[in-house]
N, C-alpha and C. Protein backbone atom coordinates (compact mmCIF):
# COMPACT_ATOMS: atom_id res chain seq x y z
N UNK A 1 -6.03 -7.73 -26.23
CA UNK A 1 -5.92 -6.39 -26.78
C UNK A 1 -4.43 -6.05 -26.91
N UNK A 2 -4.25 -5.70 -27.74
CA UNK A 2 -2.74 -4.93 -28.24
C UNK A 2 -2.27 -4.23 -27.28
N UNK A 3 -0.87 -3.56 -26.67
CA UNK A 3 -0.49 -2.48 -26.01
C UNK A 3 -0.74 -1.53 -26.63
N UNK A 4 -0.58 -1.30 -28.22
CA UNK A 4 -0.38 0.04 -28.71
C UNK A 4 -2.31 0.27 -28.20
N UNK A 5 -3.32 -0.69 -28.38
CA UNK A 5 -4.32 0.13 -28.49
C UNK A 5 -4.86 0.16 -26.98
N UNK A 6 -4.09 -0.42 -25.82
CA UNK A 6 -4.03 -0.22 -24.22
C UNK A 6 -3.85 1.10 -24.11
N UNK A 7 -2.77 1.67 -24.75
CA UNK A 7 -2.16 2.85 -24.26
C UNK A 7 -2.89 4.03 -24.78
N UNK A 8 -3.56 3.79 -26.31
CA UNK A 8 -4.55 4.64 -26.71
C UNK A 8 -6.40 4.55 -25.88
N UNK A 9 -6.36 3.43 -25.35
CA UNK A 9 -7.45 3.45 -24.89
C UNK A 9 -7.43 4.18 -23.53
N UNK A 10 -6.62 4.17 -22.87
CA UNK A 10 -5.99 4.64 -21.34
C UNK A 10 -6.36 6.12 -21.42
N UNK A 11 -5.49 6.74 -22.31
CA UNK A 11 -5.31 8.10 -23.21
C UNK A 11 -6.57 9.14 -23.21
N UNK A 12 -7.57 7.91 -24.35
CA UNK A 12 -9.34 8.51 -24.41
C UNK A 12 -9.67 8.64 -23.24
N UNK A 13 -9.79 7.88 -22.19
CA UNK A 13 -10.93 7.81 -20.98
C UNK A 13 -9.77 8.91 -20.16
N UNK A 14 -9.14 9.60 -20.42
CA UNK A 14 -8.17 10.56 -19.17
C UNK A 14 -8.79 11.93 -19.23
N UNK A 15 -9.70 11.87 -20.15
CA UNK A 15 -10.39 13.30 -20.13
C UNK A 15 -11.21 13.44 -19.25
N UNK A 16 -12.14 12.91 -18.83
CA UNK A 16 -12.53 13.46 -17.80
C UNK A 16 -11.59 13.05 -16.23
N UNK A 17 -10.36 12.85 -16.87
CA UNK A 17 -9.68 12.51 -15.33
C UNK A 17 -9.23 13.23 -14.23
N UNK A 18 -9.29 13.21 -13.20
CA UNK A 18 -9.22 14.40 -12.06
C UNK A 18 -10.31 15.80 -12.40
N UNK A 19 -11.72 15.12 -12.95
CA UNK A 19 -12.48 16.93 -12.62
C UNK A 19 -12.49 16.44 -11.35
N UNK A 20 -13.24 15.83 -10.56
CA UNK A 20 -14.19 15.54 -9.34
C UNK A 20 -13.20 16.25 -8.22
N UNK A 21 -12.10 17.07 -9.02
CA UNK A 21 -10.76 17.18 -7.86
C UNK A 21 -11.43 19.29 -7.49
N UNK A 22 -11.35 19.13 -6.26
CA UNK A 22 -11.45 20.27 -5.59
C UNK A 22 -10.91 21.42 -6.04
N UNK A 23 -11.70 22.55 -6.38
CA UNK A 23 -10.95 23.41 -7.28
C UNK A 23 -10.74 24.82 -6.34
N UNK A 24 -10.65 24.29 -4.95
CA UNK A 24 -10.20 25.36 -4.12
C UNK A 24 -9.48 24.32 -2.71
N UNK A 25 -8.48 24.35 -2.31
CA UNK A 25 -7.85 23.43 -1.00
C UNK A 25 -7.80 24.62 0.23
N UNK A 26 -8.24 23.99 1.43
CA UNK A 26 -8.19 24.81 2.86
C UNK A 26 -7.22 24.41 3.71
N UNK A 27 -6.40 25.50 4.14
CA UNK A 27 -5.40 23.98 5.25
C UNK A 27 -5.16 25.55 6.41
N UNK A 28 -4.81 24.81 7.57
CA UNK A 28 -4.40 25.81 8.44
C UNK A 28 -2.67 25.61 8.84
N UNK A 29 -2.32 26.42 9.59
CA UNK A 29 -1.18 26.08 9.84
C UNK A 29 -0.78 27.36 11.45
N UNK A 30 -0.40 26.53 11.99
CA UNK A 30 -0.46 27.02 13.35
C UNK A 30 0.89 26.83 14.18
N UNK A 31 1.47 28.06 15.16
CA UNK A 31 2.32 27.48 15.32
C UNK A 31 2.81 27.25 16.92
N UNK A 32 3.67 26.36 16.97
CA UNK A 32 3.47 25.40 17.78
C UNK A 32 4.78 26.01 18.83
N UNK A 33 5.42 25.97 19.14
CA UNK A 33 6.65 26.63 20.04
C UNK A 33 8.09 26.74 19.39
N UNK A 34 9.13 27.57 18.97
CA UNK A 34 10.60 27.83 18.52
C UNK A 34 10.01 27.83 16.85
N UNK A 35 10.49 27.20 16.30
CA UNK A 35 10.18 27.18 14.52
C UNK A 35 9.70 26.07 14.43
N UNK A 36 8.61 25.22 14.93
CA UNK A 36 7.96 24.43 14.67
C UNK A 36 6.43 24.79 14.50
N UNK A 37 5.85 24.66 13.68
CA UNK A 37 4.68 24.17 13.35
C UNK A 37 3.64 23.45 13.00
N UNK A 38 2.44 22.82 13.24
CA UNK A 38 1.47 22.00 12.84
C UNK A 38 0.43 22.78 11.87
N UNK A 39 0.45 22.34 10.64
CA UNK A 39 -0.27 22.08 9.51
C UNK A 39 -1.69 20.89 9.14
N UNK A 40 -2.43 21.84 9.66
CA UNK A 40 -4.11 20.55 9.25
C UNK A 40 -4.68 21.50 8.18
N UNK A 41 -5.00 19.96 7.44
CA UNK A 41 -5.95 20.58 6.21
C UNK A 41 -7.35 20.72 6.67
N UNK A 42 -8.67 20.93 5.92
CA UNK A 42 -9.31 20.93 6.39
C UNK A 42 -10.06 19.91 6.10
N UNK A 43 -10.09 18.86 6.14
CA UNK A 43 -10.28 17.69 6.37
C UNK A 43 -9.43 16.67 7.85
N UNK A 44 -8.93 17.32 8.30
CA UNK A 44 -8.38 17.28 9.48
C UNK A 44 -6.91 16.38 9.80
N UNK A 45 -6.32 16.62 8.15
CA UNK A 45 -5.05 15.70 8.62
C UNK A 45 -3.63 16.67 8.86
N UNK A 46 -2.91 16.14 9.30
CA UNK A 46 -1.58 16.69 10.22
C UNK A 46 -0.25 16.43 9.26
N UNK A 47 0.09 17.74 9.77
CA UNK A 47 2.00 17.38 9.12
C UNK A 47 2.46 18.40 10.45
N UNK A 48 3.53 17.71 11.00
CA UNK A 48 4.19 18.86 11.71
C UNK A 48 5.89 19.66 11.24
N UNK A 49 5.39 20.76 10.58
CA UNK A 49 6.86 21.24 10.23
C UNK A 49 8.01 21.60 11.35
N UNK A 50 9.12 21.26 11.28
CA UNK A 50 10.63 22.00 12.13
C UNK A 50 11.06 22.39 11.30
N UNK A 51 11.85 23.87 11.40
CA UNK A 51 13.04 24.13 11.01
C UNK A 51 13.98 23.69 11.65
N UNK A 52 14.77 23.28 12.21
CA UNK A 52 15.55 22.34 12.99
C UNK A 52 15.45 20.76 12.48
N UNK A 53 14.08 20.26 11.94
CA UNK A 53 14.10 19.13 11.72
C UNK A 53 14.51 17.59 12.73
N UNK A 54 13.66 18.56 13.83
CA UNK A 54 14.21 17.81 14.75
C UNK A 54 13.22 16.64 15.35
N UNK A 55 11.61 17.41 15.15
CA UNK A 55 10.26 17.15 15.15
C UNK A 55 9.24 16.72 14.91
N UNK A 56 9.71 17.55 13.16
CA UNK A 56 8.92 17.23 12.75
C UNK A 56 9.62 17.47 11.13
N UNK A 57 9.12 17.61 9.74
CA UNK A 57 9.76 17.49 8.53
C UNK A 57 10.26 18.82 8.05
N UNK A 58 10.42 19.12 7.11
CA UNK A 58 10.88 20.69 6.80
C UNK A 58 9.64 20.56 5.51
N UNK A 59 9.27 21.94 5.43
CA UNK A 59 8.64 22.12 4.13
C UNK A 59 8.91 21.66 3.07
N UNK A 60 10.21 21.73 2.16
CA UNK A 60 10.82 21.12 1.23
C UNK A 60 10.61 19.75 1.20
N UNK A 61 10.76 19.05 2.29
CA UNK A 61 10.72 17.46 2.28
C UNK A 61 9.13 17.26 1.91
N UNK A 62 8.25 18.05 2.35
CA UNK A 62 6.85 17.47 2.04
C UNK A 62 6.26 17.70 0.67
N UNK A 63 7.21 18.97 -0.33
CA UNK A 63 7.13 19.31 -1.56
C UNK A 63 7.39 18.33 -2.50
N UNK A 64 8.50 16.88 -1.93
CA UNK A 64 8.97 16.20 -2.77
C UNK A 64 8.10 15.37 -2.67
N UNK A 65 7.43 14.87 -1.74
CA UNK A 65 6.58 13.44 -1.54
C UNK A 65 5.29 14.36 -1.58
N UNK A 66 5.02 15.40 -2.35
CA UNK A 66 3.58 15.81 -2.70
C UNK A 66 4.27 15.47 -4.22
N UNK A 67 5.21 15.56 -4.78
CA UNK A 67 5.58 15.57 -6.38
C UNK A 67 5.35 14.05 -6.37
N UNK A 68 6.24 13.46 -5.33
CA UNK A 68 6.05 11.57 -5.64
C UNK A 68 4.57 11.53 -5.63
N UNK A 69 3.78 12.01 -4.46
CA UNK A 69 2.25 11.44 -4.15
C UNK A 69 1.32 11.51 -5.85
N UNK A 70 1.72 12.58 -6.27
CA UNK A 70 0.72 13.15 -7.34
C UNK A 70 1.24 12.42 -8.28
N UNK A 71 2.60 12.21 -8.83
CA UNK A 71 2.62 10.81 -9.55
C UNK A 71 2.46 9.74 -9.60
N UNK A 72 2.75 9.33 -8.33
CA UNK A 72 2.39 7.78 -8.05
C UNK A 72 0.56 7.18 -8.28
N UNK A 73 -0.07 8.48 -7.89
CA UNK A 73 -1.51 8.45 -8.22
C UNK A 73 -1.77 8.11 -9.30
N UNK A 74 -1.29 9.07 -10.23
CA UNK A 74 -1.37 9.05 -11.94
C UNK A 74 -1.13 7.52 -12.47
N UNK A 75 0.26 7.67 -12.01
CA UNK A 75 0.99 6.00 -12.70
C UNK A 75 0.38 4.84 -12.15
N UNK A 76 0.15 4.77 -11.58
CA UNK A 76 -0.82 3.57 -10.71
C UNK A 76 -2.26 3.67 -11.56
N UNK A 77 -2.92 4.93 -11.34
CA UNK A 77 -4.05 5.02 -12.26
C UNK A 77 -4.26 4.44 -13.71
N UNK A 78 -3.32 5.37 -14.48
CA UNK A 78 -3.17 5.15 -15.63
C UNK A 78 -2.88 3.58 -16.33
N UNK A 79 -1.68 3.10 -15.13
CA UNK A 79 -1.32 1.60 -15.71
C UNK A 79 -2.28 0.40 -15.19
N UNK A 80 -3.15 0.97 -14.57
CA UNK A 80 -4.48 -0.04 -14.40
C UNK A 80 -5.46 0.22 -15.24
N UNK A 81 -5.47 1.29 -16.16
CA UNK A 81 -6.64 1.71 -16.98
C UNK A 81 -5.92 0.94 -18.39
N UNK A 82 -4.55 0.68 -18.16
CA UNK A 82 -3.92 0.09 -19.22
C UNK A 82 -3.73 -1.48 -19.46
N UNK A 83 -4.53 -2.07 -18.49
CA UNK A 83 -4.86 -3.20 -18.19
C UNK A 83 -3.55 -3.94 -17.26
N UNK A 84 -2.48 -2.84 -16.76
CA UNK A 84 -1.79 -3.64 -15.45
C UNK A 84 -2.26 -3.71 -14.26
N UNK A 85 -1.95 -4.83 -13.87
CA UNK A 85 -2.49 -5.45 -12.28
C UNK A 85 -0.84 -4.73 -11.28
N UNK A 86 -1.52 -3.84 -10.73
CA UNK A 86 0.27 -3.36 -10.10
C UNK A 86 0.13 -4.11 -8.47
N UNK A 87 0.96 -4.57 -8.19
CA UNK A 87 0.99 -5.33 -7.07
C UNK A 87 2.43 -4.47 -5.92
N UNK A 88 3.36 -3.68 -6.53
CA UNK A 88 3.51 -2.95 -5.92
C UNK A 88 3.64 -1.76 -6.27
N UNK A 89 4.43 -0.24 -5.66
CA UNK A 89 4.80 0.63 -6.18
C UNK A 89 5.71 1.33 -5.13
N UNK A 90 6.87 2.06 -5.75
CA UNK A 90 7.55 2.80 -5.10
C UNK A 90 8.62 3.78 -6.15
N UNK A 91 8.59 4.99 -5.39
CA UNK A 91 9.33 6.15 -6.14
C UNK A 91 10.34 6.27 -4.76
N UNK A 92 11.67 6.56 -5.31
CA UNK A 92 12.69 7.30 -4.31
C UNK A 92 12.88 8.74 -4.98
N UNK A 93 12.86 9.83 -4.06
CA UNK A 93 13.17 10.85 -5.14
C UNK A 93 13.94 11.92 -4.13
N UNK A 94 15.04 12.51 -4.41
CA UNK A 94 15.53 13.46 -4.50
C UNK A 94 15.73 14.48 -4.99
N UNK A 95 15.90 15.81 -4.41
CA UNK A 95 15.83 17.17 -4.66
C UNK A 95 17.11 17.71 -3.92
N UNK A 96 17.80 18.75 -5.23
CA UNK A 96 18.64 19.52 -4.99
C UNK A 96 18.26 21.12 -5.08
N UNK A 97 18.60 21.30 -4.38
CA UNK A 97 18.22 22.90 -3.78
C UNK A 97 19.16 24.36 -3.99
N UNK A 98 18.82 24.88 -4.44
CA UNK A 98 19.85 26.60 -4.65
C UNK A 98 20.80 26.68 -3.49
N UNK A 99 21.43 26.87 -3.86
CA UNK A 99 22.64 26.93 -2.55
C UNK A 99 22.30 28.19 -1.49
N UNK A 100 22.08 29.19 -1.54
CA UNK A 100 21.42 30.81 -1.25
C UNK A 100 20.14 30.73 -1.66
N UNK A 101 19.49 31.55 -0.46
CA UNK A 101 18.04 31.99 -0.84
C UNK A 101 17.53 32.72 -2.19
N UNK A 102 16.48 32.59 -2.31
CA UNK A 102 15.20 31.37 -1.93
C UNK A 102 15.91 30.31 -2.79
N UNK A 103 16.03 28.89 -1.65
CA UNK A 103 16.73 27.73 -1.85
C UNK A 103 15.70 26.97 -2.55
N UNK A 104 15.57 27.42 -4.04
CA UNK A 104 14.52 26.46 -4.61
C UNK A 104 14.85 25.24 -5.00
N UNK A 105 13.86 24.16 -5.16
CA UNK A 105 14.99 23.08 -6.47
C UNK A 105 15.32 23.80 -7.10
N UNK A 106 16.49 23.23 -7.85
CA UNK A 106 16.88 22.99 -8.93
C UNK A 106 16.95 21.51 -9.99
N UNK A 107 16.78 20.72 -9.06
CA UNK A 107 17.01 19.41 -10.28
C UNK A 107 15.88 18.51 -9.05
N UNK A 108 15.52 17.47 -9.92
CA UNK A 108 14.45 16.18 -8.86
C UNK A 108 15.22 15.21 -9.66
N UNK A 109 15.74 14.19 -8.80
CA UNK A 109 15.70 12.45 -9.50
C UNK A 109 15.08 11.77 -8.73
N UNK A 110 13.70 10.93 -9.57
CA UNK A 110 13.14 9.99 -9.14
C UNK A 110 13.55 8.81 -9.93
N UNK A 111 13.31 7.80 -9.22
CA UNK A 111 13.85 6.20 -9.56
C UNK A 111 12.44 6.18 -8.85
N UNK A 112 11.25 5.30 -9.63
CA UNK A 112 10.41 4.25 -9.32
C UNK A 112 10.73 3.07 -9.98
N UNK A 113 9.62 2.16 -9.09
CA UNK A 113 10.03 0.63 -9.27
C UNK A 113 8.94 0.28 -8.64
N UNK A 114 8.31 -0.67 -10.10
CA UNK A 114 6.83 -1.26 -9.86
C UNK A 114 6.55 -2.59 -10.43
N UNK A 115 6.39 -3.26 -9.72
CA UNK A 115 5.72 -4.76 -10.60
C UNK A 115 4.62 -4.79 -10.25
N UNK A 116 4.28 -5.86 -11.27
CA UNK A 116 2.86 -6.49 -11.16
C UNK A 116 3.16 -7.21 -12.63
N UNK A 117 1.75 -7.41 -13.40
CA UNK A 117 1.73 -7.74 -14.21
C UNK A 117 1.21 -7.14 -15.73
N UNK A 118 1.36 -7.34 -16.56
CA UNK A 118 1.21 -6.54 -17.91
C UNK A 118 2.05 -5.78 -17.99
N UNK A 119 2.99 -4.92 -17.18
CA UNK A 119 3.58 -4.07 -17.18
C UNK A 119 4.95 -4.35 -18.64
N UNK A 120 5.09 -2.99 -19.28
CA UNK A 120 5.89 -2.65 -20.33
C UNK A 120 6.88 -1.78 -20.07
N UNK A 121 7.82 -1.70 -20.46
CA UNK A 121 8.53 -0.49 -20.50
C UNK A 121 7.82 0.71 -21.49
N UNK A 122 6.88 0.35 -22.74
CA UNK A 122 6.18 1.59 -23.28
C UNK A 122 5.04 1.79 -22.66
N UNK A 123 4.47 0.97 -21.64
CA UNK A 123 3.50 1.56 -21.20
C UNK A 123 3.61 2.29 -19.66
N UNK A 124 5.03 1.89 -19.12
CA UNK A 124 5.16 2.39 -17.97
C UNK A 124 6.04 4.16 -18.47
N UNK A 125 6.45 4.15 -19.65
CA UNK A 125 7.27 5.62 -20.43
C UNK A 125 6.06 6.39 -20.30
N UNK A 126 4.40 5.91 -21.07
CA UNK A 126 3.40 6.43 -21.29
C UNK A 126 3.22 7.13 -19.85
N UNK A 127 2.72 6.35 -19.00
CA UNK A 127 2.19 6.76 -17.61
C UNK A 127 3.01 7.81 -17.16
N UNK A 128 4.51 7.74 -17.07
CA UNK A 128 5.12 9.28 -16.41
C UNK A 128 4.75 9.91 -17.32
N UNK A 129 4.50 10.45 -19.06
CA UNK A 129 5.03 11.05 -19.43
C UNK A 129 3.21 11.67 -19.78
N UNK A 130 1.79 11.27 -19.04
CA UNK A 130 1.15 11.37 -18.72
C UNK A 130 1.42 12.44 -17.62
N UNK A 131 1.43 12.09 -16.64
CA UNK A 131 1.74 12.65 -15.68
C UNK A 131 2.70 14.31 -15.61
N UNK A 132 3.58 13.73 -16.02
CA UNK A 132 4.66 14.94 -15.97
C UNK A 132 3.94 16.02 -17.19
N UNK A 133 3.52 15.81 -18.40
CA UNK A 133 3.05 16.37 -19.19
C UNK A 133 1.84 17.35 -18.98
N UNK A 134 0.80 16.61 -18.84
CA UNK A 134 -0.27 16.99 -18.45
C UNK A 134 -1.48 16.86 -17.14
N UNK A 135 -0.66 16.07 -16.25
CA UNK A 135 -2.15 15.55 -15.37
C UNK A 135 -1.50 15.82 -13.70
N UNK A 136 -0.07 16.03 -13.76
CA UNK A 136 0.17 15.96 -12.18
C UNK A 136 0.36 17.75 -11.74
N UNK A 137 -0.45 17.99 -11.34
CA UNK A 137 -0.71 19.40 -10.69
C UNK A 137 0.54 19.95 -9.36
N UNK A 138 0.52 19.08 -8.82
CA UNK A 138 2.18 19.53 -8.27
C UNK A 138 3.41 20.07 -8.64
N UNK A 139 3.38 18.92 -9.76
CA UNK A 139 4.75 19.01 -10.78
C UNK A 139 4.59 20.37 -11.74
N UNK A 140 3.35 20.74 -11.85
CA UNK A 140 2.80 21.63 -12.90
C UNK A 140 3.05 23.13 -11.87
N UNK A 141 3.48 23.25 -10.79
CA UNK A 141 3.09 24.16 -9.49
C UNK A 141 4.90 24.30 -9.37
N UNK A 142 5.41 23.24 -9.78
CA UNK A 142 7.09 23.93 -9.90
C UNK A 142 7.79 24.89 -10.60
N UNK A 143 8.62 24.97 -10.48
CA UNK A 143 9.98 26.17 -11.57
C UNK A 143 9.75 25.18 -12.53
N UNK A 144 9.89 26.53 -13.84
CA UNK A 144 9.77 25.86 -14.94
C UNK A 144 11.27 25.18 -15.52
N UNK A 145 12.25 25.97 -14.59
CA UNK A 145 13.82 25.69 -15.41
C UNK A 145 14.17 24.63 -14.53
N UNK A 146 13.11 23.75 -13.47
CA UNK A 146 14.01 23.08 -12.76
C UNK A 146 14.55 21.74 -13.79
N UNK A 147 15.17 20.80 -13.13
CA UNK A 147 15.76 19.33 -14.35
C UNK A 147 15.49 18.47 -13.52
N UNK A 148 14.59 17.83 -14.18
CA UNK A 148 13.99 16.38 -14.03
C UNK A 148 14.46 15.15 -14.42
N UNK A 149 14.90 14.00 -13.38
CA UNK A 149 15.37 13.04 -14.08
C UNK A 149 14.54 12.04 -14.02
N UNK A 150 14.07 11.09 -14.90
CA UNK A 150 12.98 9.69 -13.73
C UNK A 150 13.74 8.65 -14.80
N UNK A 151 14.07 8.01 -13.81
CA UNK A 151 14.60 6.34 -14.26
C UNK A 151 13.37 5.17 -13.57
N UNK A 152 13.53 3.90 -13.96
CA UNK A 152 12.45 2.94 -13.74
C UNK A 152 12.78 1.76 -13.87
N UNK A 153 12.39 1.04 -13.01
CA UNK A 153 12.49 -0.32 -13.51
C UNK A 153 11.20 -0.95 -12.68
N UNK A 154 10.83 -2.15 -13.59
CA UNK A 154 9.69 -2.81 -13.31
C UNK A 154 10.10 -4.36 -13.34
N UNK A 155 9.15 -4.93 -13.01
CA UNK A 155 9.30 -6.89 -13.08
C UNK A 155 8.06 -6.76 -12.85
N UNK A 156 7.89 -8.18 -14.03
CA UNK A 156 6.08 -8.31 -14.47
C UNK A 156 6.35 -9.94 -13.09
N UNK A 157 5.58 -9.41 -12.03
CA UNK A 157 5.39 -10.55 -11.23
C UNK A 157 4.03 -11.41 -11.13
């Protein structure tokens, strides 16, 4: 099969992609002694926040690896529906923050880096631009003026 008609076939079947996804989330968050807190969802998993960061993570840090998590889902998804075999995956990503409150982002750079096999540079462009566009709900949950950078590199192993 062609890439161009991989990437259109990927494309069709994304419509019904992510209904089966929960259209209400429960989490508690409780707190624990000084500015620390523990966070369970209700499914019973754990994050423990510090302000101090001494503990446990800061809120912000778990905002960025919910932006990586929800892409990495997508792109992994997508480039197996595109007939790649991904054998690994990894995003590094950084966030710069308002200098003064409320210290929002302002800019994200992610660098992923994925091999496997089949992999393209137009079909790995497709998959973020999947993602960032229309399908990653995190990213969709940010400032609209923040600046996004994503660089990539792959090896078909």
């Amino acid at each position: 099969m062609s890439e161009e008609k991989e990437i259109k076939e990927c494309v069709s079947t994304l419509e019904t992609y992510k209904t089966k996804v929960s259209q209400v989330n429960k989490a508690t968050l409780t707190w624990d002694k000084d500015l620390i807190f523990v966070g369970r969802t209700n499914r019973g998993y754990e994050v423990e926040y510090d302000a101090q960061q001494q503990w446990g993570c800061s809120p912000t840090e778990t905002l960025l690896l919910s932006v990586a998590g929800c892409m990495g889902i997508d792109m992994v998804s997508f480039l197996k529906k595109m007939k790649c075999e991904i054998k690994s995956y990894k995003m590094d990503i950084m966030g710069e923050r308002n200098p003064t409150p409320p210290q929002y982002y302002t800019s994200i750079d992610m660098v992923i880096t994925v091999a496997g096999s089949g992999l393209t540079a137009k079909k790995i462009e497709r998959a973020i631009s999947l993602s960032q566009e229309k399908y990653c709900s995190v990213y969709h949950s940010l400032r609209k003026d923040m600046k996004v950078k994503v660089e990539y590199t792959f090896e078909n192993a």
